[in-house]
Protein backbone atom coordinates (compact mmCIF):
# COMPACT_ATOMS: atom_id res chain seq x y z
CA UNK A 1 -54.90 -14.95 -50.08
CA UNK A 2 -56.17 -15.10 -46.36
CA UNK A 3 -53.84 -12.29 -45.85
CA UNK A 4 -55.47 -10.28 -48.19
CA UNK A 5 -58.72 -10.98 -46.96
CA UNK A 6 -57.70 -10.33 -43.64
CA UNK A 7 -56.19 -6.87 -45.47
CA UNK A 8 -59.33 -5.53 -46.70
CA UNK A 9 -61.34 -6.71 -44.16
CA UNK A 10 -59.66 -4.28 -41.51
CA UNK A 11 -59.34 -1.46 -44.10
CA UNK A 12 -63.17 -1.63 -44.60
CA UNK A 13 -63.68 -1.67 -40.34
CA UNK A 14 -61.58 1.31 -40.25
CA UNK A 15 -63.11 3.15 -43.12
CA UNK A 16 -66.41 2.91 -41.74
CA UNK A 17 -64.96 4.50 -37.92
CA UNK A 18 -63.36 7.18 -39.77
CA UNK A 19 -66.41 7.81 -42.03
CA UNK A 20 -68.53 7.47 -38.57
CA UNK A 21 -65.96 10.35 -36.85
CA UNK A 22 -66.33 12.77 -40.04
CA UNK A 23 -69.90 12.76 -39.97
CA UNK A 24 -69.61 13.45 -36.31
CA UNK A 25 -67.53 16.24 -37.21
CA UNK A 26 -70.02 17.52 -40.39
CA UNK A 27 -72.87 17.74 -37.66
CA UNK A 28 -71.18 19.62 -35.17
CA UNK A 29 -70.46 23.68 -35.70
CA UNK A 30 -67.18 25.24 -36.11
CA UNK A 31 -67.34 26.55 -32.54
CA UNK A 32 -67.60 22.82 -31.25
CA UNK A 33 -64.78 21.45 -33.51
CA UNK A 34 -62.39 23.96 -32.26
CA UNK A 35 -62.45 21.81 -28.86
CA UNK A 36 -61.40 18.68 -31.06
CA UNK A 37 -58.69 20.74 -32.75
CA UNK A 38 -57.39 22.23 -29.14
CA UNK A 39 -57.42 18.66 -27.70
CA UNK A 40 -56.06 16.83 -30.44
CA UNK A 41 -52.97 19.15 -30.68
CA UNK A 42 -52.60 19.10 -26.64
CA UNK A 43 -52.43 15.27 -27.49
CA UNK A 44 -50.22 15.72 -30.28
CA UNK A 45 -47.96 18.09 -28.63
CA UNK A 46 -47.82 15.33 -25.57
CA UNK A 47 -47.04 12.77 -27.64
CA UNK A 48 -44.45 14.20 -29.31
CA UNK A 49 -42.05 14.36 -26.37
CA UNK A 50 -42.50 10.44 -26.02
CA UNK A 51 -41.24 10.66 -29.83
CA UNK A 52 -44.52 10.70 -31.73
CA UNK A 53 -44.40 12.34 -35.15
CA UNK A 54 -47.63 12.78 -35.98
CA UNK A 55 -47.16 15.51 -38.56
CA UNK A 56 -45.15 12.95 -40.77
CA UNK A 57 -47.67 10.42 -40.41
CA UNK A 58 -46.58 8.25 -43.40
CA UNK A 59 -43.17 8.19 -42.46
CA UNK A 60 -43.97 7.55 -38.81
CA UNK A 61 -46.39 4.75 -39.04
CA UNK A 62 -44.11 3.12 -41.24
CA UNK A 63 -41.49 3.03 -38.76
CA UNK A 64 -43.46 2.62 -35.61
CA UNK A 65 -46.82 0.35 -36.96
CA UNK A 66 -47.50 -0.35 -32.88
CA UNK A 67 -48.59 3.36 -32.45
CA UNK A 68 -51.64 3.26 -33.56
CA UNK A 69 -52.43 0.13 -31.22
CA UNK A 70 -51.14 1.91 -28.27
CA UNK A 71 -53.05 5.23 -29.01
CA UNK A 72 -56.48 3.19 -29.81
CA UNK A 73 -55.65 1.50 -25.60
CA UNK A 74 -55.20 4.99 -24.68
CA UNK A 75 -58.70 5.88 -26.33
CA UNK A 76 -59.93 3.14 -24.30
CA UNK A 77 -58.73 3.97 -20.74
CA UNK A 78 -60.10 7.20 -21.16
CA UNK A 79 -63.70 6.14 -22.03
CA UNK A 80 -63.30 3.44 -18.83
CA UNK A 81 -61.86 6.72 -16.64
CA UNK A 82 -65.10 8.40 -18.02
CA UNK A 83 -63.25 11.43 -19.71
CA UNK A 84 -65.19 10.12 -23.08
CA UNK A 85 -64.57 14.52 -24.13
CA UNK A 86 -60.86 14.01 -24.53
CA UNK A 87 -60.92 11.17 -26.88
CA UNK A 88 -62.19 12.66 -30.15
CA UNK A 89 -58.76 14.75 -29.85
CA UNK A 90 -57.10 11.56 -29.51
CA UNK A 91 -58.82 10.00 -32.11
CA UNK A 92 -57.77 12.49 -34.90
CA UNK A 93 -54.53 10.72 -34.39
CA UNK A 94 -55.58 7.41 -34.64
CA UNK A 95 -57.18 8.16 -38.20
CA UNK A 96 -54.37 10.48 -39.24
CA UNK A 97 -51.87 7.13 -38.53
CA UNK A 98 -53.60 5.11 -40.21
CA UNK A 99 -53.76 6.97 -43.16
CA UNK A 100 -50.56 5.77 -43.86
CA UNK A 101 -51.80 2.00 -44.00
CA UNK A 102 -53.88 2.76 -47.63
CA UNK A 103 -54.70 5.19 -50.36
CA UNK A 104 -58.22 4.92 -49.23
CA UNK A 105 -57.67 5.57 -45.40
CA UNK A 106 -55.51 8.53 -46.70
CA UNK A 107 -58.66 9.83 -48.37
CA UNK A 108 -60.59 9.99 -45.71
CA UNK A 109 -58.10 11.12 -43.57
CA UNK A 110 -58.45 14.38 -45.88
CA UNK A 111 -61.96 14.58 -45.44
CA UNK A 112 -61.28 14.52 -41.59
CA UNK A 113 -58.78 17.35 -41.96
CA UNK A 114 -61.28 19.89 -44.06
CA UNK A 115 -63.72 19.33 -41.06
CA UNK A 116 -60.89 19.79 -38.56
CA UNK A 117 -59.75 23.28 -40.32
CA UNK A 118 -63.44 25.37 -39.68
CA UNK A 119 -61.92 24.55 -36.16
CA UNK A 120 -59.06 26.40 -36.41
CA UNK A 121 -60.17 30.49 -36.29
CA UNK A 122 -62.18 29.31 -32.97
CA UNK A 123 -58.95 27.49 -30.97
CA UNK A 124 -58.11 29.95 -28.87
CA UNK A 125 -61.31 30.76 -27.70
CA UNK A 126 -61.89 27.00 -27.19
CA UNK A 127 -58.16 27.09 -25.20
CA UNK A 128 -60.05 29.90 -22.99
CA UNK A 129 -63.20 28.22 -22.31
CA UNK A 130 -61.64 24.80 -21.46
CA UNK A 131 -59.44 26.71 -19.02
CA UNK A 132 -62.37 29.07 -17.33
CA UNK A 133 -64.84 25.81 -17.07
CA UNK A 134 -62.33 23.18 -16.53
CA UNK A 135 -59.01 24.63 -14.82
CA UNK A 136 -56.66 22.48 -17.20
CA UNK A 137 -54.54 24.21 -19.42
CA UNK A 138 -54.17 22.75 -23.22
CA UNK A 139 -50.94 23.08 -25.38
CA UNK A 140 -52.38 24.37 -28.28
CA UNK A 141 -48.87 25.69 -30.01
CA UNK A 142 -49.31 24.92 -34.00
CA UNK A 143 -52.54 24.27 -33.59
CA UNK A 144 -52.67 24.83 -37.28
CA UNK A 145 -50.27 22.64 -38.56
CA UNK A 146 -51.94 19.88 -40.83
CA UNK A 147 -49.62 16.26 -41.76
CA UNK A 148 -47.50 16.26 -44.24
CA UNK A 149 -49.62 13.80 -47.23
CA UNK A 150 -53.07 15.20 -45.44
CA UNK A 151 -53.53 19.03 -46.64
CA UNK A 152 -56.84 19.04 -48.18
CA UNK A 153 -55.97 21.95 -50.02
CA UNK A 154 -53.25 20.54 -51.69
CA UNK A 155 -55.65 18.12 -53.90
C-alpha cells in the first residue's frame, strides 16, 4: 500500500512539471518553440550515440529506468553552469521518458508533442540563428521525428 502511495504521489509531482512545461510552451510563439525543437533533437541526436533511444521511449525506459535520473542531473548541471536556454531541449526528453511510467504521463506527453510540432516549419531558421548569434552548431537531422506511442495525430 505505501508503495502505491509512494506511486501516485510521484506521478502527480511529475504531472504537474510536465503540465508547468506545456503551458510554457502554449505561451511562447511558434518562432520561439522552434529553438526547443532544434535543441532537444541536438540532445537527442547526442544521446543517441551513448545508446539513448528516445524515439522508442516505452521500450527504452523500460529497459533503462536510470535514464531519466541521469538526464534530470544533466538538467541540473546545466542550470548550476548557467546555460538555463539549453535545458528546455533537454527536458522534452525527460517528459517524453517518462511517459512510459503511466497512461497519464503518456497523455501529457502528447500534449507536449502538439506544442512541440508548430516548432517544426521554423527549425531551420532557429538552426541559423543559434549559429549567427551563438557560433555553436546544432544537429538538427530528423528534427521531425515524433516517439513512437507519442504522435498526437494518431489519437
Amino acid at each position: 500500500m505505501l508503495g502505491r502511495l509512494m506511486t501516485n504521489f510521484w506521478e502527480g509531482v511529475q504531472l504537474k512539471e510536465m503540465q508547468t512545461f506545456i503551458d510554457g510552451l502554449r505561451a511562447i510563439d511558434a518562432d520561439e518553440v522552434e529553438f526547443v525543437v532544434a535543441h532537444a533533437t541536438n540532445w537527442r541526436n547526442e544521446l543517441e550515440i551513448q545508446g539513448y533511444n528516445l524515439l522508442d521511449p516505452l521500450v527504452f525506459h523500460a529497459t533503462d529506468p536510470n535514464a531519466v535520473s541521469v538526464l534530470v542531473k544533466t538538467v541540473q548541471g546545466l542550470q548550476r553552469q548557467g546555460l538555463p536556454q539549453v535545458a528546455p531541449g533537454l527536458m522534452v526528453w525527460i517528459h517524453t521518458l517518462r511517459a512510459g511510467n503511466s497512461l497519464k504521463l503518456r497523455a501529457k506527453a502528447r500534449e507536449m508533442w502538439v506544442e512541440l510540432i508548430r516548432g517544426f516549419p521554423h527549425v531551420d531558421q532557429a538552426w541559423m540563428d543559434w549559429k549567427n548569434t551563438v557560433g555553436v552548431w546544432l544537429d538538427i537531422e530528423s528534427y521531425d521525428e515524433i516517439p513512437v506511442g507519442l504522435n498526437p495525430k494518431a489519437l
